[in-house]
Protein backbone atom coordinates (compact mmCIF):
# COMPACT_ATOMS: atom_id res chain seq x y z
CA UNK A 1 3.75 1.96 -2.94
CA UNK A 2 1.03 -0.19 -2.83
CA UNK A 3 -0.67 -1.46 0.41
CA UNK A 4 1.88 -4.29 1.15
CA UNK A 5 4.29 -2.15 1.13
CA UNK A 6 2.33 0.82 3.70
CA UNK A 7 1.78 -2.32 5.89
CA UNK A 8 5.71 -2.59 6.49
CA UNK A 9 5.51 1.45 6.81
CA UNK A 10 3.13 0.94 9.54
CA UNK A 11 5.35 -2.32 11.12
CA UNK A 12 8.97 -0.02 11.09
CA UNK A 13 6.87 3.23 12.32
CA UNK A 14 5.40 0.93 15.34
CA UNK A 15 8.70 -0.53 15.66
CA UNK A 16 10.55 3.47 15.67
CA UNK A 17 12.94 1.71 12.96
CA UNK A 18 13.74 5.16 11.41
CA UNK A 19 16.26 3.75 9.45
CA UNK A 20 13.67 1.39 7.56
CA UNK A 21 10.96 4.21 7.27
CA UNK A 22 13.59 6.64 5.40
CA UNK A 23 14.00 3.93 2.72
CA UNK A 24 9.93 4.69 1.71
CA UNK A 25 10.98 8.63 1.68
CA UNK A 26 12.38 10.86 -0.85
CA UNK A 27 15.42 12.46 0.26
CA UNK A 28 13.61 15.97 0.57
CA UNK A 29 10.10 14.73 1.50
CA UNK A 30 7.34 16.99 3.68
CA UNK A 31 5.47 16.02 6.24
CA UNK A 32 2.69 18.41 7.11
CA UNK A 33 1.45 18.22 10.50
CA UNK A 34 -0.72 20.20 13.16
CA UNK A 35 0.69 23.28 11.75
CA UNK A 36 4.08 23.14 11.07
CA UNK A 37 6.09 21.18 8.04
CA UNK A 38 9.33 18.65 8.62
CA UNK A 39 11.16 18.92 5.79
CA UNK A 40 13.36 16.17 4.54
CA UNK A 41 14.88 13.18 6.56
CA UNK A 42 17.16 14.49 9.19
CA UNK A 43 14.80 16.86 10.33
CA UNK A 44 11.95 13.94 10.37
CA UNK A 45 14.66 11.71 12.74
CA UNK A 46 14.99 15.03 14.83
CA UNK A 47 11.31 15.50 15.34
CA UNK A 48 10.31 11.95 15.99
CA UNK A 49 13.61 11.00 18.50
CA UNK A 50 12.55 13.82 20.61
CA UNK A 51 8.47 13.46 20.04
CA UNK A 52 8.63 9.30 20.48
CA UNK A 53 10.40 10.13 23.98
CA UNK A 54 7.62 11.68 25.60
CA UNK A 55 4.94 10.04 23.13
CA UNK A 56 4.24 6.55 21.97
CA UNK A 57 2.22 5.96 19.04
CA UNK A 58 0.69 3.04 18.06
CA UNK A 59 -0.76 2.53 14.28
CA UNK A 60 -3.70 0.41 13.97
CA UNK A 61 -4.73 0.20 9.63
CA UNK A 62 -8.41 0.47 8.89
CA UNK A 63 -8.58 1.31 4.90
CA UNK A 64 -5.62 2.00 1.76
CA UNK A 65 -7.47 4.10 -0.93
CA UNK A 66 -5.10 4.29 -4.10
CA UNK A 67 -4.98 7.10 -6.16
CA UNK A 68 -2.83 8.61 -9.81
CA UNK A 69 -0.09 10.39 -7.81
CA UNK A 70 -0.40 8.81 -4.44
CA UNK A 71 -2.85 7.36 -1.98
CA UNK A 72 -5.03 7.88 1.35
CA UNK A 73 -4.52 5.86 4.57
CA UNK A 74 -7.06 5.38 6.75
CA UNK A 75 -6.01 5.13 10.52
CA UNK A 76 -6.13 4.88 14.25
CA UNK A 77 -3.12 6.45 15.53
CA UNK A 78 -3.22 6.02 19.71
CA UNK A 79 -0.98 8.37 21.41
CA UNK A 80 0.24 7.46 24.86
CA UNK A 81 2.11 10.12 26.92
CA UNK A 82 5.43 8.20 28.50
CA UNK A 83 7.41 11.68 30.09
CA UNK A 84 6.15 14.84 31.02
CA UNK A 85 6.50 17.21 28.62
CA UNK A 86 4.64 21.24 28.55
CA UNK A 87 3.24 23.12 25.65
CA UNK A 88 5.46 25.15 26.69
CA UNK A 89 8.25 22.94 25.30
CA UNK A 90 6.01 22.43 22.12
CA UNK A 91 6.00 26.12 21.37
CA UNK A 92 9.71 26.28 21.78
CA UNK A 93 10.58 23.48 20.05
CA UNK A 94 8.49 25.01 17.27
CA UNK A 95 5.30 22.89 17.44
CA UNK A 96 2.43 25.00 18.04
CA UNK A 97 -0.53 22.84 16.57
CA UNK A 98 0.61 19.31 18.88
CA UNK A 99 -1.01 19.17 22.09
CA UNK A 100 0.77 17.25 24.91
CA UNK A 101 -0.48 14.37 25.96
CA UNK A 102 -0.23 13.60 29.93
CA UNK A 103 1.42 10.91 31.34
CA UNK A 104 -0.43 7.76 31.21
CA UNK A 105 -3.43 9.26 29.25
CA UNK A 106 -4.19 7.39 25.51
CA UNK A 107 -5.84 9.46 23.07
CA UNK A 108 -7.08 7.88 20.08
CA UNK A 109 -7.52 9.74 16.68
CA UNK A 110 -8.40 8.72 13.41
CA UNK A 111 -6.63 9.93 10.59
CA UNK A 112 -7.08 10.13 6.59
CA UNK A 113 -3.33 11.21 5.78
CA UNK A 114 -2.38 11.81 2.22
CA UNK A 115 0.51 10.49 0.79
CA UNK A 116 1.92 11.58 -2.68
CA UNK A 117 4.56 9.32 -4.31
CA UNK A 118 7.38 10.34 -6.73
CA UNK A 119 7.89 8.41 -10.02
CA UNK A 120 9.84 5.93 -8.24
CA UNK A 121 7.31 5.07 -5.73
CA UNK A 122 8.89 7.25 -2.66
CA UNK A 123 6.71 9.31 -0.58
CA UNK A 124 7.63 13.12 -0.82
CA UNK A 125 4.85 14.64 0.61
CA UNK A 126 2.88 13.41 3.66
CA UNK A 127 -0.45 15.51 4.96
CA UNK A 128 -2.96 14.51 7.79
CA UNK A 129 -6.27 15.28 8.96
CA UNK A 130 -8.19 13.69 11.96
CA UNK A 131 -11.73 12.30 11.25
CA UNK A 132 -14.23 13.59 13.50
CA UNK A 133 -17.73 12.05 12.79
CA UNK A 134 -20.78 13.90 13.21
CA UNK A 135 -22.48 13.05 16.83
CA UNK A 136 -25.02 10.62 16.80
């Protein structure tokens, strides 16, 4: 994957066309996140049909650092809470490490995620971590 291609990532993520994102996964790719692992592509449909209901995200690129095995993207994900939903709801759904995001609030972050690619240039493994500068 190079960063044409994690451009169109970014354009069917935006767009919540899973069936376009599952074509740059493996068939039993990870994805690490706040805590908790979805594992493989079902379970990665699961999580983001119910998360993208209460929760849109927006993707804004700022930097694509290749690497041997994989590469780092550099972003601005926004969240935007769209339904009321409770940690609560988070816990139970087993999601520990989110944090719900109120209705009408945008938060935001920016990530360095990891991606690691297979021979064929599929992602199977997917880790995040939000950049928090030092205070001026």
């Amino acid at each position: 994957m190079n960063e044409a291609d994690y451009h169109r990532y970014i354009a069917a993520f935006d767009a919540r066309d899973y069936d376009t994102l599952e074509t740059f996964f493996t068939d039993d790719f990870v994805l690490e996140n706040a805590g908790f692992a979805v594992r493989g592509k079902t379970a990665f449909r699961e999580f983001y049909r119910f998360f993208h209901e209460f929760c849109r995200e927006e993707v804004e690129f700022k930097e694509f650092f290749p690497g041997q095995t994989g590469f780092v993207a550099n972003v601005v994900i926004t969240f935007t809470g769209l339904k009321e939903l409770t940690q609560a709801e988070l816990d139970r759904r087993g999601y520990p490490g989110m944090t719900a995001i109120p209705v009408g609030i945008s938060v935001p972050l920016e990530f360095y995620i990891h991606y690691l690619l297979n021979d064929e240039g599929r992602i199977h493994y997917i880790k995040g971590t939000v950049w928090e500068p030092e205070p001026r």
